[in-house]
C-alpha atoms as a PDB file:
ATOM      1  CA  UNK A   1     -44.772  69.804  52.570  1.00  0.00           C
ATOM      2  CA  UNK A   2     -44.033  73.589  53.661  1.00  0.00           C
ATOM      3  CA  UNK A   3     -40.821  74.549  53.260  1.00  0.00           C
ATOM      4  CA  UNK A   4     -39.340  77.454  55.580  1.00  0.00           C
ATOM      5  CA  UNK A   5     -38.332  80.479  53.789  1.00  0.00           C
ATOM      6  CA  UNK A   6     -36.950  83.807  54.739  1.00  0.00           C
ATOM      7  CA  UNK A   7     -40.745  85.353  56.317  1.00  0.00           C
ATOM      8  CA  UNK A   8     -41.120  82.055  58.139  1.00  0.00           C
ATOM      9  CA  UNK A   9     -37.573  82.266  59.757  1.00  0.00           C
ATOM     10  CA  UNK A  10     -38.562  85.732  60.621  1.00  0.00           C
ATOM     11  CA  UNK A  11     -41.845  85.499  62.350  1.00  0.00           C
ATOM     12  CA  UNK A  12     -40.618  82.417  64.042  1.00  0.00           C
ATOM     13  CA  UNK A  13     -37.476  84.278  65.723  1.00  0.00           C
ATOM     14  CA  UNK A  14     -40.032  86.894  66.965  1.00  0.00           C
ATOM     15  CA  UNK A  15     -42.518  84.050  68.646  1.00  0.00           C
ATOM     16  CA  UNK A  16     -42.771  82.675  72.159  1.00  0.00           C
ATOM     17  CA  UNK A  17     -42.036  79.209  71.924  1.00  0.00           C
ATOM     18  CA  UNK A  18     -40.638  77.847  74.769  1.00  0.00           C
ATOM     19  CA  UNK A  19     -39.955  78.814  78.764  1.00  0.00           C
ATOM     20  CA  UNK A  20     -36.442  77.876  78.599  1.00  0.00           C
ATOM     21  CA  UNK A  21     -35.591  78.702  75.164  1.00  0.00           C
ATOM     22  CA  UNK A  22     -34.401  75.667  73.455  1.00  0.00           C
ATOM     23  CA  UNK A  23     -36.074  74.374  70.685  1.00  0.00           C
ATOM     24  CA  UNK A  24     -36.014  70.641  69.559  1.00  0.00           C
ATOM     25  CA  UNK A  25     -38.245  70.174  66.730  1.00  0.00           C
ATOM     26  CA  UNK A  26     -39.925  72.106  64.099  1.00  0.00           C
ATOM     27  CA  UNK A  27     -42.327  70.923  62.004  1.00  0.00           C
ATOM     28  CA  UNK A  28     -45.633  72.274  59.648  1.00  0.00           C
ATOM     29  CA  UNK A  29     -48.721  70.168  59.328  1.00  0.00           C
ATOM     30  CA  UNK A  30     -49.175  69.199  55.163  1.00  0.00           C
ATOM     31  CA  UNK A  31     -51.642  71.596  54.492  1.00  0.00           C
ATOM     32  CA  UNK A  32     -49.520  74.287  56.345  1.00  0.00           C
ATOM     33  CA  UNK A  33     -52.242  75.159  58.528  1.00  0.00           C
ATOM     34  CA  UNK A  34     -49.959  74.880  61.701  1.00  0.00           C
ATOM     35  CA  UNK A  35     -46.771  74.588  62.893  1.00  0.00           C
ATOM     36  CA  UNK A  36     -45.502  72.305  65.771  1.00  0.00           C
ATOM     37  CA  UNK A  37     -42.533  73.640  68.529  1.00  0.00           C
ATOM     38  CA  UNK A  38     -41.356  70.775  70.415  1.00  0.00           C
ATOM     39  CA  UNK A  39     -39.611  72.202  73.488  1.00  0.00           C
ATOM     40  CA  UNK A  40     -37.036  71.310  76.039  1.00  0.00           C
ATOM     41  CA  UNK A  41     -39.730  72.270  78.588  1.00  0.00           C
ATOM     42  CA  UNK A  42     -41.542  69.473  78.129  1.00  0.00           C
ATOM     43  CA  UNK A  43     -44.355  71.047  76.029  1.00  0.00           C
ATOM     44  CA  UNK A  44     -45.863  71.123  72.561  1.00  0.00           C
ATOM     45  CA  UNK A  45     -46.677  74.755  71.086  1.00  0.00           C
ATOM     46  CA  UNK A  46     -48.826  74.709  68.092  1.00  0.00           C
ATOM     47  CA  UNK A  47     -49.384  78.128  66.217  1.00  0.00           C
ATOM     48  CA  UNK A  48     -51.652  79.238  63.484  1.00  0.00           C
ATOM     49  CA  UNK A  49     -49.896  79.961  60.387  1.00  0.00           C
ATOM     50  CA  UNK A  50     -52.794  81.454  58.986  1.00  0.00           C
ATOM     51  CA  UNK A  51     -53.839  83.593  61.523  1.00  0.00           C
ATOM     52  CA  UNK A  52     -50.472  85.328  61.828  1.00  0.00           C
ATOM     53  CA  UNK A  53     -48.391  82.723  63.586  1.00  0.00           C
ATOM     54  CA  UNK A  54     -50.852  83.032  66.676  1.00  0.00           C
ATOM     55  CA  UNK A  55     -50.531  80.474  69.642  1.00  0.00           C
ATOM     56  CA  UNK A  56     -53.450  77.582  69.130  1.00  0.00           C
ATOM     57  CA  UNK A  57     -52.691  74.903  71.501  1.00  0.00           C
ATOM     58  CA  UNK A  58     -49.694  74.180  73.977  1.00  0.00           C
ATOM     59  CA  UNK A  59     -49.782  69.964  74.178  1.00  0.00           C
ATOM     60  CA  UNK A  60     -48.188  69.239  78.005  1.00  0.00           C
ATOM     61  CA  UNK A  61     -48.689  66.152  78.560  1.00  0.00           C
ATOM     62  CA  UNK A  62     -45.250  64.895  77.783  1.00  0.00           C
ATOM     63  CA  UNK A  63     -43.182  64.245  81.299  1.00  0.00           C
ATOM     64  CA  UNK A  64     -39.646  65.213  79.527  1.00  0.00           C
ATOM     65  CA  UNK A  65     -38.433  67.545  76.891  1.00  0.00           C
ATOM     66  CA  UNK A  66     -40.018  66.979  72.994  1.00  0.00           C
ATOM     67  CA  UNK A  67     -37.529  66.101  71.065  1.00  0.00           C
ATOM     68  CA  UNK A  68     -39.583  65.133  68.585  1.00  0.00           C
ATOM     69  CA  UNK A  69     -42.455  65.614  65.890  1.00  0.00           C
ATOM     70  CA  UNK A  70     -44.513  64.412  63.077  1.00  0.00           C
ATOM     71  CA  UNK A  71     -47.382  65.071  61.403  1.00  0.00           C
ATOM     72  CA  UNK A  72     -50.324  63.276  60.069  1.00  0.00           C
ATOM     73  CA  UNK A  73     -51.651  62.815  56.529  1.00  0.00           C
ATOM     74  CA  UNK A  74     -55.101  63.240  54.413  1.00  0.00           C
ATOM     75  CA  UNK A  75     -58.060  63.151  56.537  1.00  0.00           C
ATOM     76  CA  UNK A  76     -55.719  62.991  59.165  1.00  0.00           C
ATOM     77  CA  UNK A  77     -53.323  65.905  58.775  1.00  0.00           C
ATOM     78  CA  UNK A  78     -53.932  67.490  61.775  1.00  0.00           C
ATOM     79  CA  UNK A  79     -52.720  63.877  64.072  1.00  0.00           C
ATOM     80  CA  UNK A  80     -49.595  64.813  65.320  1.00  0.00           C
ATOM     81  CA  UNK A  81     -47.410  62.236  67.691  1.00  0.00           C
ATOM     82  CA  UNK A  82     -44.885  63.863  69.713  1.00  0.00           C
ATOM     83  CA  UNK A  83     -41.460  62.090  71.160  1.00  0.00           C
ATOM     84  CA  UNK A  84     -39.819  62.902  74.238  1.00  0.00           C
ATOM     85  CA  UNK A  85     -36.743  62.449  76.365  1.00  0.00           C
ATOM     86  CA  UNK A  86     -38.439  60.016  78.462  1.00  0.00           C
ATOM     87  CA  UNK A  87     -39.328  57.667  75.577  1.00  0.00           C
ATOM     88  CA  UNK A  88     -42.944  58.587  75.614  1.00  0.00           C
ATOM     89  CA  UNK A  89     -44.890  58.691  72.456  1.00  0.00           C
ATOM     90  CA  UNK A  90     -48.018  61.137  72.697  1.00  0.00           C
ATOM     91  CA  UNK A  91     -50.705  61.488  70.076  1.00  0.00           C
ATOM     92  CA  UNK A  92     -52.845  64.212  69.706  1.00  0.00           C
ATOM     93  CA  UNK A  93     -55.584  66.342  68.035  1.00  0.00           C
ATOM     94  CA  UNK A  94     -53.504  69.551  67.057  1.00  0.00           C
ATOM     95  CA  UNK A  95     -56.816  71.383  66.059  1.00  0.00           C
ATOM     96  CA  UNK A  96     -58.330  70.378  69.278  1.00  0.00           C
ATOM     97  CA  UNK A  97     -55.295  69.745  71.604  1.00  0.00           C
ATOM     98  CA  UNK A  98     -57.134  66.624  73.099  1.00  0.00           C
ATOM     99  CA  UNK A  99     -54.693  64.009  73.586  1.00  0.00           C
ATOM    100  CA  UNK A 100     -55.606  60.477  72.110  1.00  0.00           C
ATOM    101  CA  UNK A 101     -54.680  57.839  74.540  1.00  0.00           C
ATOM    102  CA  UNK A 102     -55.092  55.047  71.948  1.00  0.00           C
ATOM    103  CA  UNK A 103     -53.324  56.572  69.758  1.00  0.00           C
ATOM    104  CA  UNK A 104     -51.138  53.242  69.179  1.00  0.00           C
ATOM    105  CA  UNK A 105     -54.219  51.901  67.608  1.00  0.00           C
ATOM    106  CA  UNK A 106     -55.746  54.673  66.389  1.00  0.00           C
ATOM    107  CA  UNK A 107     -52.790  55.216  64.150  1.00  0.00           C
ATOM    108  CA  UNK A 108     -51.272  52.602  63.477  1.00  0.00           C
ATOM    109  CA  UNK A 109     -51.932  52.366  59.678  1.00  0.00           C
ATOM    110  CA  UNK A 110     -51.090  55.942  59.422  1.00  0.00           C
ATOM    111  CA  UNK A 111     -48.268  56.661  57.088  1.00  0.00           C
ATOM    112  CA  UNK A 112     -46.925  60.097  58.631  1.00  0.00           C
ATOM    113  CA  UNK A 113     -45.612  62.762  56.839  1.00  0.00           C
ATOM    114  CA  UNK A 114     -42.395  62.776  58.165  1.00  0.00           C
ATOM    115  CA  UNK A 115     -41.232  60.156  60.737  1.00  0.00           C
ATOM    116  CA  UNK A 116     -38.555  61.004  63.400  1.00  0.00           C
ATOM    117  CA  UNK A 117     -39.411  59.458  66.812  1.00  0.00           C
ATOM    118  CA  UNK A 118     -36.739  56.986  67.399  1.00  0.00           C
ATOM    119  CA  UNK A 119     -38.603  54.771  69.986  1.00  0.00           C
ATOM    120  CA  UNK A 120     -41.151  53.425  68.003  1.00  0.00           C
ATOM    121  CA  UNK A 121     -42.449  49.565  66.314  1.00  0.00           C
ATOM    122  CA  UNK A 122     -41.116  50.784  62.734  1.00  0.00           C
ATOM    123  CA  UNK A 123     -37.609  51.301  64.374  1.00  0.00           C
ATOM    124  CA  UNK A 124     -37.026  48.322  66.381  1.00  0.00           C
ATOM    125  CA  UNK A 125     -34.036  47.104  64.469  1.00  0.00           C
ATOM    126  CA  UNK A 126     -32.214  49.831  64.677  1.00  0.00           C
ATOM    127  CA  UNK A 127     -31.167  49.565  68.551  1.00  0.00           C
ATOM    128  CA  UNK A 128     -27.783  47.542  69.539  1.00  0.00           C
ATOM    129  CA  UNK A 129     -27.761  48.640  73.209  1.00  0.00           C
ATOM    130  CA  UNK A 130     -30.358  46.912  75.619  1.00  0.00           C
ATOM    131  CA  UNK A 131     -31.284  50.521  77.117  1.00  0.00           C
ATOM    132  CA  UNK A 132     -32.302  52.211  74.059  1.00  0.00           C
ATOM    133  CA  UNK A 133     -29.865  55.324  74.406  1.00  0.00           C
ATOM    134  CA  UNK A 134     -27.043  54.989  72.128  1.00  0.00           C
ATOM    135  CA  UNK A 135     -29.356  56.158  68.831  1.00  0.00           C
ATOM    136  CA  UNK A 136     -30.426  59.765  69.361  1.00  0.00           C
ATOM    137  CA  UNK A 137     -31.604  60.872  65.925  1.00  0.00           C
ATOM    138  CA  UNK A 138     -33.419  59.279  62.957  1.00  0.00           C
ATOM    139  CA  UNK A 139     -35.843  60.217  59.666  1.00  0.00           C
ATOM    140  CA  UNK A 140     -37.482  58.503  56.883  1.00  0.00           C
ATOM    141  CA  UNK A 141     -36.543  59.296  53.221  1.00  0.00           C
ATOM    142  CA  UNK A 142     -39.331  61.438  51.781  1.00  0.00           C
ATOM    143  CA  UNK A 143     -38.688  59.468  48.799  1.00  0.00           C
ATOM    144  CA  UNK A 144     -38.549  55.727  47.539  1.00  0.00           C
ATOM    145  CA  UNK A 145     -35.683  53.769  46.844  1.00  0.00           C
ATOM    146  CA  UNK A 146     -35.660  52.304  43.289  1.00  0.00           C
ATOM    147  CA  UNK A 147     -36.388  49.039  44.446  1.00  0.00           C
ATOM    148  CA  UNK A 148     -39.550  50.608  45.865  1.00  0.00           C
ATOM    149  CA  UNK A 149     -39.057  50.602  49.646  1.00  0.00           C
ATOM    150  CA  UNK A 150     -38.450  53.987  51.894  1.00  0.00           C
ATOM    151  CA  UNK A 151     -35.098  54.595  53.786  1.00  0.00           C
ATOM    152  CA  UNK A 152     -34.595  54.784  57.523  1.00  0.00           C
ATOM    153  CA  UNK A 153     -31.305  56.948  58.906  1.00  0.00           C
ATOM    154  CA  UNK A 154     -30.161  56.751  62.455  1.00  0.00           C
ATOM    155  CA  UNK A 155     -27.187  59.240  64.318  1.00  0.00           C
ATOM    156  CA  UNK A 156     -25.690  57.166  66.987  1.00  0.00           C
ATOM    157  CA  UNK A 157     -23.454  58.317  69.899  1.00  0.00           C
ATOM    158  CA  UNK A 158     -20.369  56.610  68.421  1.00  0.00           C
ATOM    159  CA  UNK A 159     -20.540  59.392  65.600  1.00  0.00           C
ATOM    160  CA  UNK A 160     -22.333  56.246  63.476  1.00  0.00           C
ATOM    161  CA  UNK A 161     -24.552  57.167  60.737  1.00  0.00           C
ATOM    162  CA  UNK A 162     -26.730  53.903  60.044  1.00  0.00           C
ATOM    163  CA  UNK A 163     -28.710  53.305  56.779  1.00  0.00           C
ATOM    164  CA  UNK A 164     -31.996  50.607  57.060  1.00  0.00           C
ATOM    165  CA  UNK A 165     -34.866  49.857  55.462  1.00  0.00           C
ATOM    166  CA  UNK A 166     -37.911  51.477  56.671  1.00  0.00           C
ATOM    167  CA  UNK A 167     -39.722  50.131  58.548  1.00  0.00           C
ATOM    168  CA  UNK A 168     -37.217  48.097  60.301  1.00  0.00           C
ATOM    169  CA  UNK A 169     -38.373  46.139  63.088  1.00  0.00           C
ATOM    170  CA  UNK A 170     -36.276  43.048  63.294  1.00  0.00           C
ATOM    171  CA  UNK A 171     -33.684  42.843  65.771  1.00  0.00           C
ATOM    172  CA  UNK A 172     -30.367  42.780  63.570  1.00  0.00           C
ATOM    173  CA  UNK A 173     -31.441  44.369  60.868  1.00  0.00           C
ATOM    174  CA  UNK A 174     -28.803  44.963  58.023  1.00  0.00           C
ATOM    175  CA  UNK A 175     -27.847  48.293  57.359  1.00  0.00           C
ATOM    176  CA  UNK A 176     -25.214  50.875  55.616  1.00  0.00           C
ATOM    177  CA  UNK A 177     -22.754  52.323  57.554  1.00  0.00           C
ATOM    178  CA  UNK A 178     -21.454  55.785  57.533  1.00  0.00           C
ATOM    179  CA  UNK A 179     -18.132  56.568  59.293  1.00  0.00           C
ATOM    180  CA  UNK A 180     -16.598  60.130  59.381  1.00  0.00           C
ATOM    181  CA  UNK A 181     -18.228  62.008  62.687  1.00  0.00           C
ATOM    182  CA  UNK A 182     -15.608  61.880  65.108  1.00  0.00           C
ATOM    183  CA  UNK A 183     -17.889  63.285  68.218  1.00  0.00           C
ATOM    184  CA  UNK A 184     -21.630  61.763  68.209  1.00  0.00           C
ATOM    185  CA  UNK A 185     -24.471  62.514  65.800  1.00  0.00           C
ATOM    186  CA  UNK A 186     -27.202  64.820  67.113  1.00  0.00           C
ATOM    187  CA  UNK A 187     -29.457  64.746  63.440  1.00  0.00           C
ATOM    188  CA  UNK A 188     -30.115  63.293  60.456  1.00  0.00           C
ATOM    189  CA  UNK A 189     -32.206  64.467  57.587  1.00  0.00           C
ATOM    190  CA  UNK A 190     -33.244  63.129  54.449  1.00  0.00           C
ATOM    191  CA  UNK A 191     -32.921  65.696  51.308  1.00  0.00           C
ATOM    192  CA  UNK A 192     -36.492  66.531  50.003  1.00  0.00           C
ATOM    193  CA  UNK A 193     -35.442  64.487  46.555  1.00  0.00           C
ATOM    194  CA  UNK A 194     -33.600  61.749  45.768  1.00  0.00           C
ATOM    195  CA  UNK A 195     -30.221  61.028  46.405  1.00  0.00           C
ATOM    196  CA  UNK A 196     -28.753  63.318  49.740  1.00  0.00           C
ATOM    197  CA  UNK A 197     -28.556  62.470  53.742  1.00  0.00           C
ATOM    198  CA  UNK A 198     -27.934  65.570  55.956  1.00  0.00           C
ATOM    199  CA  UNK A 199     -25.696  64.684  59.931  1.00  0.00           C
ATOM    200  CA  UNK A 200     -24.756  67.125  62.018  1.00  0.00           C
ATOM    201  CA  UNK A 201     -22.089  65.939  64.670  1.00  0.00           C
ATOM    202  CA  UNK A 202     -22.292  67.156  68.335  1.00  0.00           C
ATOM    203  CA  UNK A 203     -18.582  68.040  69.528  1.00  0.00           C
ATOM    204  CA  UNK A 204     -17.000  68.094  66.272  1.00  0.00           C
ATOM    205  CA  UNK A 205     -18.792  71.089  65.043  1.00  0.00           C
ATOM    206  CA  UNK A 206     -19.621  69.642  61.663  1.00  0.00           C
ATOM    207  CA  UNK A 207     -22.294  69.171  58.787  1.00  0.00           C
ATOM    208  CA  UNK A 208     -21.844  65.784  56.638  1.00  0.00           C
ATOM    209  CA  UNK A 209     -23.503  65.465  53.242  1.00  0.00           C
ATOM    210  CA  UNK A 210     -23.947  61.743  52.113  1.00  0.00           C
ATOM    211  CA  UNK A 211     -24.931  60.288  49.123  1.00  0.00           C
ATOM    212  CA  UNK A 212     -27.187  57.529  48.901  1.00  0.00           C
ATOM    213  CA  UNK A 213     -27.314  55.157  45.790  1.00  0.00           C
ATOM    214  CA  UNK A 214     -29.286  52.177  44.098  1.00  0.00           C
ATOM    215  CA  UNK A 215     -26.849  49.334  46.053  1.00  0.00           C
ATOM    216  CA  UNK A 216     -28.490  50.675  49.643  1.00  0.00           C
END
C-alpha cells in the first residue's frame, strides 16, 4: 500500500480535484498506479501517479457527494467501489472509467484493499438505528487479530467508537466500545500494524489514539 509522503502532499495541494473544494476520500490503487479523489461534488477524480499526477478519469455517476473509496486487489487492482452520501455503492473500471453495474456480483469475493463504505453486506451489524444514519465512518484493520479474524471500527454520531468483527453482518452483533468523544465521530482509521485505532471527533476538535488488544 502507498503511503503519502512529503512530494505526494505537495503535488496533491497543487491539483484540481474537486469544483467545490472539499475533499472526502483519498486513496492509491496497490500498485500505486493511481490515486482516487472522492469529492463533495458528487464525482470521482482519478489521476495518474505515474504520468505526473495527470487527470485519467472523473467517475460521475454517483447522485451525492463520495464520501468514500476503496480499491481492488491482484488481477483486480484497478476495481474501485465508491460510497456516497446517498447510500449508493458504485463500482468501476478506474483504468477505463466504465462503470460496472453488476458490480455486487462481480465483486463479491473480492477482498479490497482497504474497506470503508459503511452501507454495505459486510457491515450489516453494525447499524442500531432503522435509517442507517447514526454510523458515519468505518475501516477494516489492515491486519489480523491473533485469533485470525480482521477488525471492523465504526464512528457513530453519539461520539461512539464501536469495535466488531469483520465482516459483521448479523443484526446485534457484539462489539467493543470506546467512550471519550464528547461531539460525534467523523473517522476512524486502523494503524498500518498491529495494535493502534485512529478517531477524529467533529465538534470537539480532537484526535483519539486507541489501543486494541488480544481480548477484542
Amino acid at each position: 500500500m502507498k503511503i503519502l509522503n512529503a512530494q505526494d502532499l505537495s503535488i496533491i495541494k497543487t491539483l484540481p480535484v474537486s469544483k467545490d473544494g472539499w475533499i472526502c476520500d483519498i486513496k492509491y490503487s496497490t500498485d500505486g498506479q493511481y490515486v482516487a479523489f472522492g469529492s463533495h461534488d458528487k464525482h470521482c477524480y482519478i489521476y495518474d501517479v505515474k504520468k505526473g499526477y495527470t487527470l485519467h478519469k472523473d467517475l460521475n455517476k454517483s447522485s451525492s457527494a463520495v464520501l468514500h473509496i476503496d480499491w481492488g486487489t491482484g488481477s483486480n487492482k484497478h476495481a474501485i467501489h465508491i460510497s456516497d452520501q446517498a447510500g449508493e455503492i458504485l463500482y468501476y473500471n478506474a483504468a477505463t472509467g466504465v462503470q460496472d453495474p453488476s458490480g455486487v456480483s462481480s465483486y463479491q469475493n473480492e477482498p479490497w484493499a482497504t474497506f470503508s463504505t459503511h452501507l454495505s453486506w459486510a457491515t450489516n451489524g453494525i447499524w442500531v438505528t432503522s435509517d442507517y444514519s447514526n454510523v458515519n465512518c468505518v475501516d477494516r484493520s489492515i491486519w489480523t487479530h491473533a485469533e485470525d479474524y480482521q477488525l471492523l471500527a465504526s464512528g457513530d454520531d453519539d461520539g461512539k467508537v464501536k469495535i466488531f468483527r469483520y465482516p459483521s453482518t448479523e443484526e446485534g452483533s457484539q462489539f467493543v466500545q470506546g467512550n471519550g468523544h464528547s461531539s460525534h465521530v467523523t473517522q476512524v482509521r486502523f494503524s498500518l500494524q498491529n495494535g493502534a485505532i485512529f478517531s477524529a471527533g467533529g465538534n470537539d476538535g480532537c484526535i483519539f489514539q486507541w489501543k486494541c488488544t488480544a481480548n477484542v
